[in-house]
C-alpha atoms as a PDB file:
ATOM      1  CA  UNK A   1     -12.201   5.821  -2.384  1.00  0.00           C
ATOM      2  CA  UNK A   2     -11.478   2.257  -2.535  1.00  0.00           C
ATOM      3  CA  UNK A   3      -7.666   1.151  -1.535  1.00  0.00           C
ATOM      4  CA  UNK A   4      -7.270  -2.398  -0.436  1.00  0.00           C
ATOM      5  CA  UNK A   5     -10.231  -3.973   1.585  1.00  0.00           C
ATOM      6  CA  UNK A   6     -11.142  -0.808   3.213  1.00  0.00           C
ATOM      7  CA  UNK A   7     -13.990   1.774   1.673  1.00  0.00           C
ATOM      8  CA  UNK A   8     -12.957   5.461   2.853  1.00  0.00           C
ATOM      9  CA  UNK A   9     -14.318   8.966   1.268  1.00  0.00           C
ATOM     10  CA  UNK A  10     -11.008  10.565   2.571  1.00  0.00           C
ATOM     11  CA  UNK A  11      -7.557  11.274   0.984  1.00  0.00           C
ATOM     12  CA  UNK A  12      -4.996   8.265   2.286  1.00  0.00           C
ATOM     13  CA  UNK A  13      -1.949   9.722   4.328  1.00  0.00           C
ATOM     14  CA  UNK A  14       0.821   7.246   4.649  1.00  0.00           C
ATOM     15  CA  UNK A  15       3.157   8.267   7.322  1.00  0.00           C
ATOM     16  CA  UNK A  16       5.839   7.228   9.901  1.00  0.00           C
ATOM     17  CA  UNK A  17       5.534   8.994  13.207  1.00  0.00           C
ATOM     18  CA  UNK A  18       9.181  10.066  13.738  1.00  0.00           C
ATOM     19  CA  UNK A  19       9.930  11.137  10.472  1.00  0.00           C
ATOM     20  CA  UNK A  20      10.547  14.967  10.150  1.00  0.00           C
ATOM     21  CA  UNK A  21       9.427  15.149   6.054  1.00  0.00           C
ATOM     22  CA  UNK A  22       5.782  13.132   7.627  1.00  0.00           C
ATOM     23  CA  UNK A  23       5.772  15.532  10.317  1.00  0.00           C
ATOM     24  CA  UNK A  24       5.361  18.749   8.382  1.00  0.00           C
ATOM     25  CA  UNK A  25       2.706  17.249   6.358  1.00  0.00           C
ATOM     26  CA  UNK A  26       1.087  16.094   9.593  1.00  0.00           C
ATOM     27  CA  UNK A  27       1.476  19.440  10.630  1.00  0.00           C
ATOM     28  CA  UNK A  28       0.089  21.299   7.482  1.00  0.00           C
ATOM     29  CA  UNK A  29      -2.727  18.912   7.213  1.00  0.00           C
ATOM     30  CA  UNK A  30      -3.836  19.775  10.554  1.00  0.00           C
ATOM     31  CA  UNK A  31      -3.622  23.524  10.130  1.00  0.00           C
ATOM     32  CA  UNK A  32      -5.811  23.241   7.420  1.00  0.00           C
ATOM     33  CA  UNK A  33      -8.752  21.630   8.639  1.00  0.00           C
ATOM     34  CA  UNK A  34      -8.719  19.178   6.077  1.00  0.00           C
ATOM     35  CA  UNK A  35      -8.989  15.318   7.412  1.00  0.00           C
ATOM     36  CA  UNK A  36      -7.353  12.280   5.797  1.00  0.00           C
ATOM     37  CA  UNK A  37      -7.347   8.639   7.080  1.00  0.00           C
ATOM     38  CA  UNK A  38      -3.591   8.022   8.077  1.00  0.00           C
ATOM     39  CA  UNK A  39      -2.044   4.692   7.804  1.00  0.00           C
ATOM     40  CA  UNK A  40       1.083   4.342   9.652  1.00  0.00           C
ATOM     41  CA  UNK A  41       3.786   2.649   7.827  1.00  0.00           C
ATOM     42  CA  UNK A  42       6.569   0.901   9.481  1.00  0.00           C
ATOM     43  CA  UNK A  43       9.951   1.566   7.184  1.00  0.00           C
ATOM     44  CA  UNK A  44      11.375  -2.303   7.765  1.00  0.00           C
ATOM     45  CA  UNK A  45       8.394  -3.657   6.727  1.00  0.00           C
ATOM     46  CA  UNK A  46       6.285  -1.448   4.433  1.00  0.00           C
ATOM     47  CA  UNK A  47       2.843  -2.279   3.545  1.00  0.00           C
ATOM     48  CA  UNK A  48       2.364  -3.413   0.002  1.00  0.00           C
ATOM     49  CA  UNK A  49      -0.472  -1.160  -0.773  1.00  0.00           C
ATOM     50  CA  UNK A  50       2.153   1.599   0.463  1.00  0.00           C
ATOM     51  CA  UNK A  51       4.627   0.439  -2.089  1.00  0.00           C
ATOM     52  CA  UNK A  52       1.873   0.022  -4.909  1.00  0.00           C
ATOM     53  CA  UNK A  53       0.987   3.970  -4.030  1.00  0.00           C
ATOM     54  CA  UNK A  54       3.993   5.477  -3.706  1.00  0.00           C
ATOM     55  CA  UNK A  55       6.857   5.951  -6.699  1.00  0.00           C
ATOM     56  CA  UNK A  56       9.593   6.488  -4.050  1.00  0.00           C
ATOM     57  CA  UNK A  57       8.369   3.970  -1.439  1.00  0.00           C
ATOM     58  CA  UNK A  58       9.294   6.730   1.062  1.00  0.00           C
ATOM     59  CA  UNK A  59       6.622   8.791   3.554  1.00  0.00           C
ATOM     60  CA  UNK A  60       4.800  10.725   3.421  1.00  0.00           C
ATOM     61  CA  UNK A  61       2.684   9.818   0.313  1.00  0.00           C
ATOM     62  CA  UNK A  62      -0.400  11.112  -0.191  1.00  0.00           C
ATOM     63  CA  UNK A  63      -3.641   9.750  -2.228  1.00  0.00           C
ATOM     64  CA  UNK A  64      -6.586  11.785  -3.300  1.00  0.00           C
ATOM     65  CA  UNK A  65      -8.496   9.972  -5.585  1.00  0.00           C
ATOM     66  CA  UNK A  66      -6.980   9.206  -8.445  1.00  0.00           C
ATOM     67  CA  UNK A  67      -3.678  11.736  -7.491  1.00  0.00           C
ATOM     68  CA  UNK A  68      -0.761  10.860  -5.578  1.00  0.00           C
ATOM     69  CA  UNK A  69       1.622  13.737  -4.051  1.00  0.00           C
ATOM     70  CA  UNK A  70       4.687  11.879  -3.064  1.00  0.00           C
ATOM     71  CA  UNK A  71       6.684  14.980  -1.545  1.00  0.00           C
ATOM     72  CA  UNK A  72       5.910  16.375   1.845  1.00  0.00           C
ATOM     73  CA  UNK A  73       6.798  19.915   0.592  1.00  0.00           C
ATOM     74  CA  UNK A  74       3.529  19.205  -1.993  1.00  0.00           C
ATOM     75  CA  UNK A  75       1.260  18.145   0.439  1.00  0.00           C
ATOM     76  CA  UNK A  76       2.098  20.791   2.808  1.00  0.00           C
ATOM     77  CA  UNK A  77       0.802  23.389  -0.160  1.00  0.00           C
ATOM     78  CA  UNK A  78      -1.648  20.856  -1.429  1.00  0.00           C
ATOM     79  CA  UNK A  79      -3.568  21.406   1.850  1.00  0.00           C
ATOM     80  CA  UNK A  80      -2.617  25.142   2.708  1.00  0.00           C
ATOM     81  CA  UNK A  81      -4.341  25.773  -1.273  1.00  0.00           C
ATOM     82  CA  UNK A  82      -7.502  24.419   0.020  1.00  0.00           C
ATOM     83  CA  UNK A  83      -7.718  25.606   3.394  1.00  0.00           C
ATOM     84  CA  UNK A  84      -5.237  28.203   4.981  1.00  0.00           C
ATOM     85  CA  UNK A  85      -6.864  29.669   7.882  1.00  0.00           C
ATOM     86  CA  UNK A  86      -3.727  30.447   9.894  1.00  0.00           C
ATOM     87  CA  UNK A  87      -2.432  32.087   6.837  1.00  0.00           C
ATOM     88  CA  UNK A  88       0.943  30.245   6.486  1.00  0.00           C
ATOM     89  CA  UNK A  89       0.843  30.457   2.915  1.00  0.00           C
ATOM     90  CA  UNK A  90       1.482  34.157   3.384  1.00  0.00           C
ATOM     91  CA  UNK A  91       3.796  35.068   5.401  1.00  0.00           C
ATOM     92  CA  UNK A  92       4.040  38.523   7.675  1.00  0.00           C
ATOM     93  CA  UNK A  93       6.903  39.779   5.960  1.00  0.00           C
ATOM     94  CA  UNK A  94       8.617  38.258   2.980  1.00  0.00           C
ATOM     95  CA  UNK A  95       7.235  35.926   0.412  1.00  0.00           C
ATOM     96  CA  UNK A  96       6.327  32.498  -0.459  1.00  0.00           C
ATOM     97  CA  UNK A  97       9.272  32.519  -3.041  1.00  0.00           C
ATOM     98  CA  UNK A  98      11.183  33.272   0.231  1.00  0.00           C
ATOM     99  CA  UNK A  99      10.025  30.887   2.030  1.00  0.00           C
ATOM    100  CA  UNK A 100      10.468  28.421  -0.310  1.00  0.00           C
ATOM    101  CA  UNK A 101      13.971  29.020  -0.695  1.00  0.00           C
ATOM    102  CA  UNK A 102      14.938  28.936   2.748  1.00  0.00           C
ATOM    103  CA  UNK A 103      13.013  25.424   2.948  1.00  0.00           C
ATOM    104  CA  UNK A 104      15.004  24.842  -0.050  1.00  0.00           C
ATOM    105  CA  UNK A 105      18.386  25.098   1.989  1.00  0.00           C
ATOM    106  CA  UNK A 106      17.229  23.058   4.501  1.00  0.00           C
ATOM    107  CA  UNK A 107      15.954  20.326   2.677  1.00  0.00           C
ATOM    108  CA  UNK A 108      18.983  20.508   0.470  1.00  0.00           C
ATOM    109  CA  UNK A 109      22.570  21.192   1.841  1.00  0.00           C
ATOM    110  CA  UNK A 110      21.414  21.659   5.840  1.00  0.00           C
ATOM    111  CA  UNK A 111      20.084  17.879   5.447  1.00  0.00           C
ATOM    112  CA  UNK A 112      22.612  16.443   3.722  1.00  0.00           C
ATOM    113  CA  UNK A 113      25.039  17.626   6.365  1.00  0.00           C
ATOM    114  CA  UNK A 114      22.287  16.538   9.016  1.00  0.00           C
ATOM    115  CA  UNK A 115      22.080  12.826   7.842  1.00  0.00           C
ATOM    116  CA  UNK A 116      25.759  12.839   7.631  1.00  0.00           C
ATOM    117  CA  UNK A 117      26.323  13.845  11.155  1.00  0.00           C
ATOM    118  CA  UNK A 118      23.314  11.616  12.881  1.00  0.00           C
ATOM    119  CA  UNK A 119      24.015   8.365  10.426  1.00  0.00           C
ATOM    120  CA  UNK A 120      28.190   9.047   9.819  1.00  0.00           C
ATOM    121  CA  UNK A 121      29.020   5.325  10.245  1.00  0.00           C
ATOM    122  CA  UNK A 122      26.910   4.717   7.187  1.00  0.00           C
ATOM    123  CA  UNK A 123      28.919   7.294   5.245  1.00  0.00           C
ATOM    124  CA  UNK A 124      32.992   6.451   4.798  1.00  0.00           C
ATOM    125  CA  UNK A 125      34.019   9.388   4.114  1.00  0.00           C
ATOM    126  CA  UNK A 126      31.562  10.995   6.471  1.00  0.00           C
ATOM    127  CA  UNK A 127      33.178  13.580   9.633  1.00  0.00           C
ATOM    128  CA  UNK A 128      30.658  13.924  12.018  1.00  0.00           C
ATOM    129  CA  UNK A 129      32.034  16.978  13.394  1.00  0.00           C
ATOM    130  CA  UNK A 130      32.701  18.936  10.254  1.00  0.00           C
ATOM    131  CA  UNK A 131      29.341  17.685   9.132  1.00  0.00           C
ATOM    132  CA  UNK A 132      28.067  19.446  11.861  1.00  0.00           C
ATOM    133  CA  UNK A 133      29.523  22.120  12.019  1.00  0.00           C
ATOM    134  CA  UNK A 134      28.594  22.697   7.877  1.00  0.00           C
ATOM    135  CA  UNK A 135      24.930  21.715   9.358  1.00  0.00           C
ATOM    136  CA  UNK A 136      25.642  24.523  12.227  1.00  0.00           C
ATOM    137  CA  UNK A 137      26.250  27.287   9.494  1.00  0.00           C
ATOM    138  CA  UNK A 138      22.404  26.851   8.236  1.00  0.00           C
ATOM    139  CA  UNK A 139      21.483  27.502  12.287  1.00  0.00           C
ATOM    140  CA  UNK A 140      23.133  30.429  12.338  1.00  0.00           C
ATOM    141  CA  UNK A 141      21.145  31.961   9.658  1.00  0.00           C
ATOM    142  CA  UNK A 142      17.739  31.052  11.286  1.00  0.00           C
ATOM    143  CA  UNK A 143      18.739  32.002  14.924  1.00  0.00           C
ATOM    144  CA  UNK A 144      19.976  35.736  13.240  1.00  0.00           C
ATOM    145  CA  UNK A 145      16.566  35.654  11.498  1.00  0.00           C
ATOM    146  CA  UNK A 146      14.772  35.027  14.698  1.00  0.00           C
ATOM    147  CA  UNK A 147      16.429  38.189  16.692  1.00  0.00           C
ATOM    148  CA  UNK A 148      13.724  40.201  17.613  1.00  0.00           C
ATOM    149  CA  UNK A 149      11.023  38.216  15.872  1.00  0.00           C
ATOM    150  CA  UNK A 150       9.270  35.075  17.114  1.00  0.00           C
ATOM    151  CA  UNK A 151       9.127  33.601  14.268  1.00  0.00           C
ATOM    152  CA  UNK A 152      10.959  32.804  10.601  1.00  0.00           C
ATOM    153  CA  UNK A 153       9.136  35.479   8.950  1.00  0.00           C
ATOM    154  CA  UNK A 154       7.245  37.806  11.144  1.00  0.00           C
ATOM    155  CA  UNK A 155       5.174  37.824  14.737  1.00  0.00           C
ATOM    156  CA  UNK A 156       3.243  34.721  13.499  1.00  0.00           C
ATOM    157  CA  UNK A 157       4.584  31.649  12.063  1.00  0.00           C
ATOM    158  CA  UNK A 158       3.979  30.354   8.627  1.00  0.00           C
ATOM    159  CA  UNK A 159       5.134  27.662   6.013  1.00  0.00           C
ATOM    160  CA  UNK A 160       8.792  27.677   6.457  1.00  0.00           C
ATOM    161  CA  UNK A 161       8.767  27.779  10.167  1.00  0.00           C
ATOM    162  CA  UNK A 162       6.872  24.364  10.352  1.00  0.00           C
ATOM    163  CA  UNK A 163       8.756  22.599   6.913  1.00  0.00           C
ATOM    164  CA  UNK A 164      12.094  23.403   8.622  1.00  0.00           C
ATOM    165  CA  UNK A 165      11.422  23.189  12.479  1.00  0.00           C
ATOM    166  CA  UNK A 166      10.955  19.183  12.533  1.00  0.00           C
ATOM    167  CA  UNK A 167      14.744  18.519  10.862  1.00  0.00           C
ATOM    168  CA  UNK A 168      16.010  21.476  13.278  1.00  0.00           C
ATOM    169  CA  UNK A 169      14.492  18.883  16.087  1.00  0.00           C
ATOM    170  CA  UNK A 170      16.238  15.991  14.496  1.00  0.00           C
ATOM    171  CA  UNK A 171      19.477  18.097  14.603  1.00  0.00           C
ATOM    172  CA  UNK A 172      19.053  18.861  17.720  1.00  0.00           C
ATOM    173  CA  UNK A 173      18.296  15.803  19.336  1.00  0.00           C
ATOM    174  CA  UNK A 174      21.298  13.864  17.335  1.00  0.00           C
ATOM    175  CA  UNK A 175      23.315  15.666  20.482  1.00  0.00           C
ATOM    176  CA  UNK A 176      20.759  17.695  22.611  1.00  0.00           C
ATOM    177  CA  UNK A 177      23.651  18.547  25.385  1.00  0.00           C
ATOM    178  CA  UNK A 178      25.932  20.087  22.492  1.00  0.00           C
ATOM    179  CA  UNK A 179      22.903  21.820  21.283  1.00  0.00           C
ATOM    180  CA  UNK A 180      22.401  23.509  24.176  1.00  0.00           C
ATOM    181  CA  UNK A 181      25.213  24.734  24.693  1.00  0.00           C
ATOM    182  CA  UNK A 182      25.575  26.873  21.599  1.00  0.00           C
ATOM    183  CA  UNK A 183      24.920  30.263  21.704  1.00  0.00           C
ATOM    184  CA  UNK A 184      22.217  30.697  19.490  1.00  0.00           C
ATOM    185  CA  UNK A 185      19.574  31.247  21.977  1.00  0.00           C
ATOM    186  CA  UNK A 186      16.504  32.588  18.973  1.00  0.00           C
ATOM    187  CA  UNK A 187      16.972  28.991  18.116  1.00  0.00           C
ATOM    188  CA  UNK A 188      16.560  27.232  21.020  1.00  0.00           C
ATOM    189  CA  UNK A 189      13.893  29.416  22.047  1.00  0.00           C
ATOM    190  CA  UNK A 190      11.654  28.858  18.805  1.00  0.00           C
ATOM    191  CA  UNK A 191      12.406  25.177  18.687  1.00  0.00           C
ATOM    192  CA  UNK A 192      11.388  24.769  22.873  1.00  0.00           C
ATOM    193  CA  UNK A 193       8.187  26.530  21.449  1.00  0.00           C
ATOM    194  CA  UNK A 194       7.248  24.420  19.344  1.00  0.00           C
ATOM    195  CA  UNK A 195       8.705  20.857  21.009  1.00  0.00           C
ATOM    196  CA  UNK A 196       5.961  22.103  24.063  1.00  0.00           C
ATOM    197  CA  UNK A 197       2.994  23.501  21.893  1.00  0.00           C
ATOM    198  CA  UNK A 198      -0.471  21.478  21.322  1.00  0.00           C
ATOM    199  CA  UNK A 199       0.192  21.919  17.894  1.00  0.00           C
ATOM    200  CA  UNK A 200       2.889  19.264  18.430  1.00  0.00           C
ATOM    201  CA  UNK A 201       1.289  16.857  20.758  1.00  0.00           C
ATOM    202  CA  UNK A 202      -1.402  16.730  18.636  1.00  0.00           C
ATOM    203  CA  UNK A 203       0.669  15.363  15.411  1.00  0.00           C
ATOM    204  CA  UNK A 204       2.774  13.065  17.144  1.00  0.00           C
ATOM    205  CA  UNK A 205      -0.055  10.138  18.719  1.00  0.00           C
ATOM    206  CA  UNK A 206       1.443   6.470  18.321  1.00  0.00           C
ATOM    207  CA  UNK A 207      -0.417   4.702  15.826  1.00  0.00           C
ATOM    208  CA  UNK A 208      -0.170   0.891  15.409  1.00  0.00           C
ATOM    209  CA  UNK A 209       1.190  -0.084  11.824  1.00  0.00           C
ATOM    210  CA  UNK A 210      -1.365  -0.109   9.528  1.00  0.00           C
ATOM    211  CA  UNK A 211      -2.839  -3.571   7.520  1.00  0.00           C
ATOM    212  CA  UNK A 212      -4.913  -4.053   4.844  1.00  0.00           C
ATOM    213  CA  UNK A 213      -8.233  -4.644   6.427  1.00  0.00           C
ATOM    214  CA  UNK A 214      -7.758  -2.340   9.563  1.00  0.00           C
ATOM    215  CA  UNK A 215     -10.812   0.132  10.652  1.00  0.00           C
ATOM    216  CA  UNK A 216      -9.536   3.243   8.958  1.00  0.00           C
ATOM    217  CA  UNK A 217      -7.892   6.322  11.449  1.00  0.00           C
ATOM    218  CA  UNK A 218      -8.679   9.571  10.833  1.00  0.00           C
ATOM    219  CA  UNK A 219      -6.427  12.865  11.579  1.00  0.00           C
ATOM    220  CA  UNK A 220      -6.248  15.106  12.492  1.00  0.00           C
END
């Protein structure tokens, strides 16, 4: 595949470290097995190759030959189609309709009351405490299905866990000392789990931003 200066034979991942929607593909990519050269995009100043790739100039973006997947949602099941080894594409109990409506909460009301509680000064009519406490409602739910289970859907985790558990983060650390101190200890536990797990060291390296003529980087 030829993109800018650069020849590569893998799929292109643009992505931004800190972002939770880049994270979970990160995260699915890596369960998978699959590799992908990742180009890290800095959102201030985004690489014109980027903006030439992507239809919503937002990460992550994805480019496999001649198809671009511009939701992270996609490219989580994108790679979990061709390679699912840790089975997260079926979960231990439930179903992938489940799943995906769960995700769908979170990446639907649960965010929009997230970004309106981290960012509220860029919202006028914004209340950061009723927006979190509308954001704290979606919480619940998860920390009542955790009781008794490690994980989302079962003894293992699977799709939803790791599509929701990166905004959960970003929830959490908008006030980590209020976070704490809600009783909703499932939560806390499964999130601590996964903040101190390989599995998230090993998506979260600091990458330079990417240029046009840079030696490609592989992950995972």
């Amino acid at each position: 595949m030829r993109d800018g200066n650069v020849m590569t034979d893998q799929p292109i991942l643009y992505s931004f470290r800190r972002c939770p929607y880049a994270m979970r593909a990160r995260l699915a990519l890596m369960s998978s097995g699959l590799t992908v050269e990742l180009r890290e995009i800095v959102l201030r100043d985004k690489a014109p190759e980027f903006l030439e790739t992507s239809p919503s100039a937002t990460v992550p973006c994805l480019k496999s030959g001649t198809q671009v997947i511009d939701e992270s949602l996609d490219i989580m099941v994108w790679a979990l189609e061709q390679s699912d080894p840790d089975n997260w594409l079926k979960p231990e109990t439930g179903s992938l309709n489940e799943m995906r409506t769960l995700i769908a909460t979170c990446d639907g009301p649960f965010k929009t009351n997230l970004d309106r509680y981290k960012y509220d000064t860029r919202y006028a009519d914004a209340d950061k405490t009723s927006e979190r406490s509308a954001a704290s409602e979606f919480l619940k739910e998860l920390d009542r299905r955790l009781d008794g289970s490690a994980w989302l859907f079962g003894a293992r985790p699977c799709l939803a866990d790791f599509a929701i558990l990166p905004f959960v983060r970003q929830f959490a650390n908008a006030d980590r000392d209020w976070f704490d101190s809600q009783d909703w200890e499932n939560l806390k536990t499964w999130l601590v789990t996964f903040e101190k797990s390989d599995r998230f060291a090993a998506i979260m390296p600091k990458f330079s931003k990417w240029e046009n003529g840079d030696t490609p980087i592989f992950f995972p």
